[in-house]
C-alpha atoms as a PDB file:
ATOM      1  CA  UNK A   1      11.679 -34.671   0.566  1.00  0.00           C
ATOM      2  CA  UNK A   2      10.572 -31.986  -1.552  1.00  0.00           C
ATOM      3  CA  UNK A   3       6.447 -32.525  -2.354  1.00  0.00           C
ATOM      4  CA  UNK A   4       6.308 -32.971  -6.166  1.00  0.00           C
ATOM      5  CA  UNK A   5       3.397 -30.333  -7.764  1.00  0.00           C
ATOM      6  CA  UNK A   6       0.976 -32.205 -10.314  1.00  0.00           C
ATOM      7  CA  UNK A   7      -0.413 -28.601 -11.890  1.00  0.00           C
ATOM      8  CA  UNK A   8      -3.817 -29.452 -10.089  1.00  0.00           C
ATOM      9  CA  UNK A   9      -5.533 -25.864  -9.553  1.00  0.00           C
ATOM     10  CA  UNK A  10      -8.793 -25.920  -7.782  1.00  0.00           C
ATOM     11  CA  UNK A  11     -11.908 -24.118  -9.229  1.00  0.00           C
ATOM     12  CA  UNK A  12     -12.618 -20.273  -8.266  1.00  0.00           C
ATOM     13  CA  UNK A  13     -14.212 -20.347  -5.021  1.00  0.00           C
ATOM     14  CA  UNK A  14     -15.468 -17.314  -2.986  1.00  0.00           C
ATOM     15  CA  UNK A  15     -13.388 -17.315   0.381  1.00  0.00           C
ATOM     16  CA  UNK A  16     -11.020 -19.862   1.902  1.00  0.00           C
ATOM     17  CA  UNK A  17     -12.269 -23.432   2.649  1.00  0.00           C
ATOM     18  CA  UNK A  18     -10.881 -23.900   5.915  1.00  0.00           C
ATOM     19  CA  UNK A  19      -8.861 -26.461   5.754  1.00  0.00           C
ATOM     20  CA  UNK A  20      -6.635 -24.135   3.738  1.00  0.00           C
ATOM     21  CA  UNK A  21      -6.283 -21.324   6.239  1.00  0.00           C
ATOM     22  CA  UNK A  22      -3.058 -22.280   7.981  1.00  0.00           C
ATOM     23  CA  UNK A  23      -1.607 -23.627   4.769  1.00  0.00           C
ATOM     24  CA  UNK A  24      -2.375 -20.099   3.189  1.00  0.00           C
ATOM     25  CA  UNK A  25      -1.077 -17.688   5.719  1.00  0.00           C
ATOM     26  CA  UNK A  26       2.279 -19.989   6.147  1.00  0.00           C
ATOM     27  CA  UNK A  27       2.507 -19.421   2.805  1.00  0.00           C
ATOM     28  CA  UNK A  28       2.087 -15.747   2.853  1.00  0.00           C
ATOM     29  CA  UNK A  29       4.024 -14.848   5.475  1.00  0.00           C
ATOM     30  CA  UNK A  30       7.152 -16.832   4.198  1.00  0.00           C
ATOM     31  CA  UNK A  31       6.437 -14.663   0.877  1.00  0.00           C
ATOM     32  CA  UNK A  32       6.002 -11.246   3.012  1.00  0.00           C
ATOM     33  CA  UNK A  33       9.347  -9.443   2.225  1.00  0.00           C
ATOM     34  CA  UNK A  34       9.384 -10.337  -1.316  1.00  0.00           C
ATOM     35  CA  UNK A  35       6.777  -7.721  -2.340  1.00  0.00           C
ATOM     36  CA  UNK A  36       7.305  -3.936  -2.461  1.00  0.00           C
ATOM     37  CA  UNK A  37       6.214  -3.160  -0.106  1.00  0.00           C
ATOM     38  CA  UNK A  38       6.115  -5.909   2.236  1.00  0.00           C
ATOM     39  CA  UNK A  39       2.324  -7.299   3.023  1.00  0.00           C
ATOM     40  CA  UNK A  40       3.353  -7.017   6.770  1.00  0.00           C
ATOM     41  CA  UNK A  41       3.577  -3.331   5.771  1.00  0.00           C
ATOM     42  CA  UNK A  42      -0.208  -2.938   4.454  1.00  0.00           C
ATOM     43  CA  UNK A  43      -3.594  -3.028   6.072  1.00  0.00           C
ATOM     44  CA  UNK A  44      -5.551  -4.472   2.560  1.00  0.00           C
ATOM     45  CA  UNK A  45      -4.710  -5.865   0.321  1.00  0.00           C
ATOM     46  CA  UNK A  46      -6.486  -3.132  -2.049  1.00  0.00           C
ATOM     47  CA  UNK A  47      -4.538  -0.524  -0.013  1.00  0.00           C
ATOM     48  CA  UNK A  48      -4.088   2.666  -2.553  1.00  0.00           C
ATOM     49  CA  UNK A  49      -0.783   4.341  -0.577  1.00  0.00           C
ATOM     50  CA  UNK A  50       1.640   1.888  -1.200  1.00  0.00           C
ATOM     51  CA  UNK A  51       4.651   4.182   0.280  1.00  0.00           C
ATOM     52  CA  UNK A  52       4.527   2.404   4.204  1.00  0.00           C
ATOM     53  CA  UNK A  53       7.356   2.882   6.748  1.00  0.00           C
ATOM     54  CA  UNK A  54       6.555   0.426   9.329  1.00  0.00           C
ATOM     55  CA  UNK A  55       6.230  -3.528   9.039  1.00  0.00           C
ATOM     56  CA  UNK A  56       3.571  -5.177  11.393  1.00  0.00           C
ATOM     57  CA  UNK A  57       5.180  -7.265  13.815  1.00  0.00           C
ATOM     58  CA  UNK A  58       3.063  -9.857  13.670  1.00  0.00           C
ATOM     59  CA  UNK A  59       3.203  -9.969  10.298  1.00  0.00           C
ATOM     60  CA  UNK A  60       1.505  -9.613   7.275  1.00  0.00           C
ATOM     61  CA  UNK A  61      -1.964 -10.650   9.238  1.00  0.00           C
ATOM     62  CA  UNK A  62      -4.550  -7.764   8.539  1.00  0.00           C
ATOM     63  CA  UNK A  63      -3.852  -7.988   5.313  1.00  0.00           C
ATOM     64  CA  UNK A  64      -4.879 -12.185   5.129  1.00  0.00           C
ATOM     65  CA  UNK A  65      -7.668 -11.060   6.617  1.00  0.00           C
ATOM     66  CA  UNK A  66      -8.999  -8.651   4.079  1.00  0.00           C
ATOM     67  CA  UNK A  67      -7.947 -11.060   1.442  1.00  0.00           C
ATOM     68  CA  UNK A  68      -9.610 -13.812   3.001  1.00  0.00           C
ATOM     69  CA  UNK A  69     -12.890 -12.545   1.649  1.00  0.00           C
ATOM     70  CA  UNK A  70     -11.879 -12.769  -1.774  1.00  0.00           C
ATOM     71  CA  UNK A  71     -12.435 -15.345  -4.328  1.00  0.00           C
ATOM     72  CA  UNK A  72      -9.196 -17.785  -4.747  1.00  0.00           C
ATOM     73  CA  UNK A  73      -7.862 -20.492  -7.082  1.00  0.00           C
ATOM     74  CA  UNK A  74      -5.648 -22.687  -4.980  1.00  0.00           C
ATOM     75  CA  UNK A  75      -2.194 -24.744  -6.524  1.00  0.00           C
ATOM     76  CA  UNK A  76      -1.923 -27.837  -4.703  1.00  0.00           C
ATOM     77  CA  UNK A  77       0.679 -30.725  -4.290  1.00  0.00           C
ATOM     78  CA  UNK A  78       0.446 -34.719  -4.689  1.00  0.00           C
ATOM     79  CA  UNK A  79      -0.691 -34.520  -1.406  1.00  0.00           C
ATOM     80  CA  UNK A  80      -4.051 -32.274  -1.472  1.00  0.00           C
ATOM     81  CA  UNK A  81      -1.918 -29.500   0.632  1.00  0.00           C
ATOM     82  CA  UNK A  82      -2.082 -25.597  -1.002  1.00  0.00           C
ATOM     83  CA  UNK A  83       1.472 -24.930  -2.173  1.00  0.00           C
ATOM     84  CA  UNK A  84       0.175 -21.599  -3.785  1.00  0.00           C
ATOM     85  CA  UNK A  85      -2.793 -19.346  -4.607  1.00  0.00           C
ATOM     86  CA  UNK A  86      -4.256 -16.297  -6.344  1.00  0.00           C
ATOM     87  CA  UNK A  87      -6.742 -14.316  -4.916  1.00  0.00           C
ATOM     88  CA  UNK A  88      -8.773 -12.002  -6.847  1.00  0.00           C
ATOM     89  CA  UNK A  89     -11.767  -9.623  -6.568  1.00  0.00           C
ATOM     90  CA  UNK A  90     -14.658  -9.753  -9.380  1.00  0.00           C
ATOM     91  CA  UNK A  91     -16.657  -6.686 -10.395  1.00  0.00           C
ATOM     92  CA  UNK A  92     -13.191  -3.967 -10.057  1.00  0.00           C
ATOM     93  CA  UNK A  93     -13.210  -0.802 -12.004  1.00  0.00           C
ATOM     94  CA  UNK A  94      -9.980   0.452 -13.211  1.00  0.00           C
ATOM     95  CA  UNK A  95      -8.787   3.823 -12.306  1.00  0.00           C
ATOM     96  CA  UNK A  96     -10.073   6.253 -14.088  1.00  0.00           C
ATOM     97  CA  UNK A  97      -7.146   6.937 -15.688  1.00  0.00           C
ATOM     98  CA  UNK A  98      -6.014   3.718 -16.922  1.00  0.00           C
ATOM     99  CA  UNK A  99      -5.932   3.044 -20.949  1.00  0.00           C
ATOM    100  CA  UNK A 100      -7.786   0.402 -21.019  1.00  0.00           C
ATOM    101  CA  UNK A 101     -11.209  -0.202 -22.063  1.00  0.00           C
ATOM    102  CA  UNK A 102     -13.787   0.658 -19.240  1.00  0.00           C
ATOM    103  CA  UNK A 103     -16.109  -2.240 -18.064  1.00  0.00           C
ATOM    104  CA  UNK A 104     -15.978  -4.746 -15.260  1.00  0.00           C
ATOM    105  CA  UNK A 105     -12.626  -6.775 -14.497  1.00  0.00           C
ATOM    106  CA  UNK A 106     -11.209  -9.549 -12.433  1.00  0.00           C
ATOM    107  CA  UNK A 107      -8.955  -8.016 -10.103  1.00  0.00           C
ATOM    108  CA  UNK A 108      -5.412 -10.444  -9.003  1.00  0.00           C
ATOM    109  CA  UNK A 109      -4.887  -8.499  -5.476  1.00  0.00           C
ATOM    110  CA  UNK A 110      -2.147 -11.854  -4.500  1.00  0.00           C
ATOM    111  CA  UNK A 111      -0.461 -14.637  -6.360  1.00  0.00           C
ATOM    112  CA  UNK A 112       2.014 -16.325  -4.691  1.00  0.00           C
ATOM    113  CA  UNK A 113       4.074 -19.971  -5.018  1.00  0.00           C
ATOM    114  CA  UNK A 114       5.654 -21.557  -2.354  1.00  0.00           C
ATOM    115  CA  UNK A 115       9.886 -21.544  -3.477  1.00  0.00           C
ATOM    116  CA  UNK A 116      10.189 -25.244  -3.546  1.00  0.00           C
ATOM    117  CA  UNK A 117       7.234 -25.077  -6.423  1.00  0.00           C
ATOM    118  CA  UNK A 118       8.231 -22.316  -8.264  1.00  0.00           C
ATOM    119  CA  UNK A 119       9.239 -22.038 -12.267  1.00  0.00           C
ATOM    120  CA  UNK A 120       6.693 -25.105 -12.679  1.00  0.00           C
ATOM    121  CA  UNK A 121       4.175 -22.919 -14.701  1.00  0.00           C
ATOM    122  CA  UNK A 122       1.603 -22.699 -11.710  1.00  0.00           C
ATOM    123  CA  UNK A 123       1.444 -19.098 -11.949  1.00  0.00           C
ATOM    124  CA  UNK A 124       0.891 -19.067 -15.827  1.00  0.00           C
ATOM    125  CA  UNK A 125      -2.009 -22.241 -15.251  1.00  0.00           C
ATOM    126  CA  UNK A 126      -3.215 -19.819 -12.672  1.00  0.00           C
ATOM    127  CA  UNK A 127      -3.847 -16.798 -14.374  1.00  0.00           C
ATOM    128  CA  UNK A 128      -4.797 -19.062 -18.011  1.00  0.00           C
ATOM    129  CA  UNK A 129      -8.076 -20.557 -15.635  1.00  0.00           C
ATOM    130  CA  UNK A 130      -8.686 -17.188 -14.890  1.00  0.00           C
ATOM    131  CA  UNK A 131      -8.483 -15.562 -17.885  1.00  0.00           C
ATOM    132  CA  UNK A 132     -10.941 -18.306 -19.067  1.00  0.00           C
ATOM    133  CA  UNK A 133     -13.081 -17.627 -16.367  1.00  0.00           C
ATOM    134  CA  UNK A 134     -13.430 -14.210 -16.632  1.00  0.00           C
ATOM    135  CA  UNK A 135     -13.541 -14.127 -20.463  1.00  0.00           C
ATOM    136  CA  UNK A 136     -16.625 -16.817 -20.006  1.00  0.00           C
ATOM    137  CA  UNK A 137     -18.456 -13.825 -17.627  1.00  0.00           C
ATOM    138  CA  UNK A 138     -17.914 -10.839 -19.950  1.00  0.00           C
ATOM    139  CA  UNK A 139     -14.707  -9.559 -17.864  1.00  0.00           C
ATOM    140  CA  UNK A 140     -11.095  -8.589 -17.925  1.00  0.00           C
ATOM    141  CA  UNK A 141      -8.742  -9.047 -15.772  1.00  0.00           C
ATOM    142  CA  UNK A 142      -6.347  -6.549 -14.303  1.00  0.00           C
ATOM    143  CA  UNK A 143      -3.208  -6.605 -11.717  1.00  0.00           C
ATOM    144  CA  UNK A 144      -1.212  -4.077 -10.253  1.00  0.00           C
ATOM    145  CA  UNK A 145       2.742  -4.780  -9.607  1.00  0.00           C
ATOM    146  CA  UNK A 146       5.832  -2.837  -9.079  1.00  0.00           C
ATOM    147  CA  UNK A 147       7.954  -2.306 -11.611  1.00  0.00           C
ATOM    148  CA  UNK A 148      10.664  -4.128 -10.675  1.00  0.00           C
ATOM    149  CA  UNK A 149       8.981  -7.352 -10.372  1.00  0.00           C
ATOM    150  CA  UNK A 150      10.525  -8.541 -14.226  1.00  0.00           C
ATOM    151  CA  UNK A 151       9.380 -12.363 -13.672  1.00  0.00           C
ATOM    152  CA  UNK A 152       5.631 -11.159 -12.862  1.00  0.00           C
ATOM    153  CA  UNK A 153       5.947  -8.906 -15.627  1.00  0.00           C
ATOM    154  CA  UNK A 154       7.208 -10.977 -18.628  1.00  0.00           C
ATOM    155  CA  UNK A 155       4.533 -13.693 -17.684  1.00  0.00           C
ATOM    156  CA  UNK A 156       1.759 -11.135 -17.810  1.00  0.00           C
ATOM    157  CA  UNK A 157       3.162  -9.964 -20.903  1.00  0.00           C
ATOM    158  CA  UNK A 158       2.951 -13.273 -22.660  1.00  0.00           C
ATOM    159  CA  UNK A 159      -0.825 -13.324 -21.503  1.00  0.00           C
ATOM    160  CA  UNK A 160      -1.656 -10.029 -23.039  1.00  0.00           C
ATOM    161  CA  UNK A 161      -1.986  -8.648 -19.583  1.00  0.00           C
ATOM    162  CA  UNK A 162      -0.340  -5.213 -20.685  1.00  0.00           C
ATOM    163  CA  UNK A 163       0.236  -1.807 -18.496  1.00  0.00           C
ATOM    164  CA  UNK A 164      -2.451   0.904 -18.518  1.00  0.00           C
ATOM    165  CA  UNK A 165      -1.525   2.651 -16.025  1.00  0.00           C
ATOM    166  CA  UNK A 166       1.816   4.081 -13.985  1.00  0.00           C
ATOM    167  CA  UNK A 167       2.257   5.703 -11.028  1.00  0.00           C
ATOM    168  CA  UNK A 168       5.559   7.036 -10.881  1.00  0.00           C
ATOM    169  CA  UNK A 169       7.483   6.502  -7.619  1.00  0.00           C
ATOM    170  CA  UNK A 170       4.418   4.642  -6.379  1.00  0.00           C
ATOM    171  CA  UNK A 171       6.317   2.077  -4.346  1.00  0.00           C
ATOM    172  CA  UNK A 172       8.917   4.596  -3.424  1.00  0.00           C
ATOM    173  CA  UNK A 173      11.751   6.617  -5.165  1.00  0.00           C
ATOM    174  CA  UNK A 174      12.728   5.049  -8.125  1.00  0.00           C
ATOM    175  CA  UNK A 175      10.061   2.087  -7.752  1.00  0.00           C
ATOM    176  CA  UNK A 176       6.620   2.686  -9.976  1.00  0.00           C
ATOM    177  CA  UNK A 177       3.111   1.059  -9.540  1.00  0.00           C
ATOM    178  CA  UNK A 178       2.127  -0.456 -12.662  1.00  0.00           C
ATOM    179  CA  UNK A 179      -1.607  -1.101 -13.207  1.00  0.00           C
ATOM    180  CA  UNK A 180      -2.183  -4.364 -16.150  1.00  0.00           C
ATOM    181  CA  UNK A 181      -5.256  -5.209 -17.563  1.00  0.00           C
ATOM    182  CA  UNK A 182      -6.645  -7.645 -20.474  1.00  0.00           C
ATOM    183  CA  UNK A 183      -9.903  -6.457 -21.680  1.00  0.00           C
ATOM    184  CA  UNK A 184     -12.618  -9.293 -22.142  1.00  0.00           C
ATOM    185  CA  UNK A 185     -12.146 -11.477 -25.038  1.00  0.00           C
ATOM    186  CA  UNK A 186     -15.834 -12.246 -25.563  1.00  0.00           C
ATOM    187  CA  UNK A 187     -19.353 -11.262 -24.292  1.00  0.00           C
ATOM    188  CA  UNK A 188     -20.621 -12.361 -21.373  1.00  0.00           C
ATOM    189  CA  UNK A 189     -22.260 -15.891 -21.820  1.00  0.00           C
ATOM    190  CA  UNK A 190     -25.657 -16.411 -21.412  1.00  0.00           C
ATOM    191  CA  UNK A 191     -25.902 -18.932 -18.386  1.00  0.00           C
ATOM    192  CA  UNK A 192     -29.667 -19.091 -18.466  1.00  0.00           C
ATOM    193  CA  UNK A 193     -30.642 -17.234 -15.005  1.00  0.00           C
END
């Protein structure tokens, strides 16, 4: 029986907890061929040469490990178990040539949702708690996709996540990388340290 989601995302945390490790590289590697390129494919998952010709066959596992470094928000199920996450890095810079406003960002390296838990607004709750987050600490947040990836696309859209940047061809002929950001909505807050 399919586990029902209850929208409960965890709090930003720095790393993975690890009771979530196995949940989060099942996860992953069931998700590995639906990027461009595939993750199996890419040694970070901050790699700048996104053209690859050769998957890893033991899948995508040096890239978990670079991400596992990063901070994450974590979907969960009824049942406490991780049915998706986003990982992110704090303090990124843009590329220089980006149109966006320069300053520090919140960079979404990986968001992914298990099938079964798809279309149940996860990603959007996701992305709102970091937007939040981010806006609270005086930064922006910024993606990078391919431009193919329409659902990812219109979602980031209706966040005011726009494109600043394009790399023609960046994925591969016909296949652009597409570098989003949202600038910060609001000065950093004063937290009293």
């Amino acid at each position: 029986m399919e586990e029902r989601v209850h929208s409960r995302i965890d709090p930003p945390r720095h790393g993975l907890d690890p009771k979530d490790l196995d949940s989060i590289w099942e996860i992953l590697r069931d998700a590995d061929g639906q990027f461009i390129p595939p993750l199996s494919a890419r040694t970070s998952s901050v790699q700048s040469d996104l053209i690859v010709s050769e998957l890893d066959p033991d899948g995508p596992r040096e890239y978990f490990d670079s991400m596992r470094t990063q901070y994450f928000l974590i979907a969960r199920g009824t049942k406490g178990r991780a049915v998706g996450f986003m990982s992110f890095r704090k303090n990124y810079r843009l590329p220089e040539e980006a149109s966006a406003p320069p300053g520090l960002y919140y960079y979404v390296s990986t968001v992914i949702i298990e099938r079964a838990h798809r279309r149940q607004g996860l990603t959007r709750e996701m992305y709102e708690l970091l937007l939040e987050d981010a806006d609270h600490h005086g930064h922006g947040v910024a993606t990078r996709t391919w431009s193919t990836n329409a659902g990812h696309l219109a979602l980031l859209e209706q966040l005011g996540i726009d494109v600043v940047h394009t790399i023609p061809d960046g994925r591969g002929r016909g296949v652009d990388t597409l570098y989003l950001a949202r600038p910060p909505r609001r000065e950093a807050a004063d937290d009293g340290a």
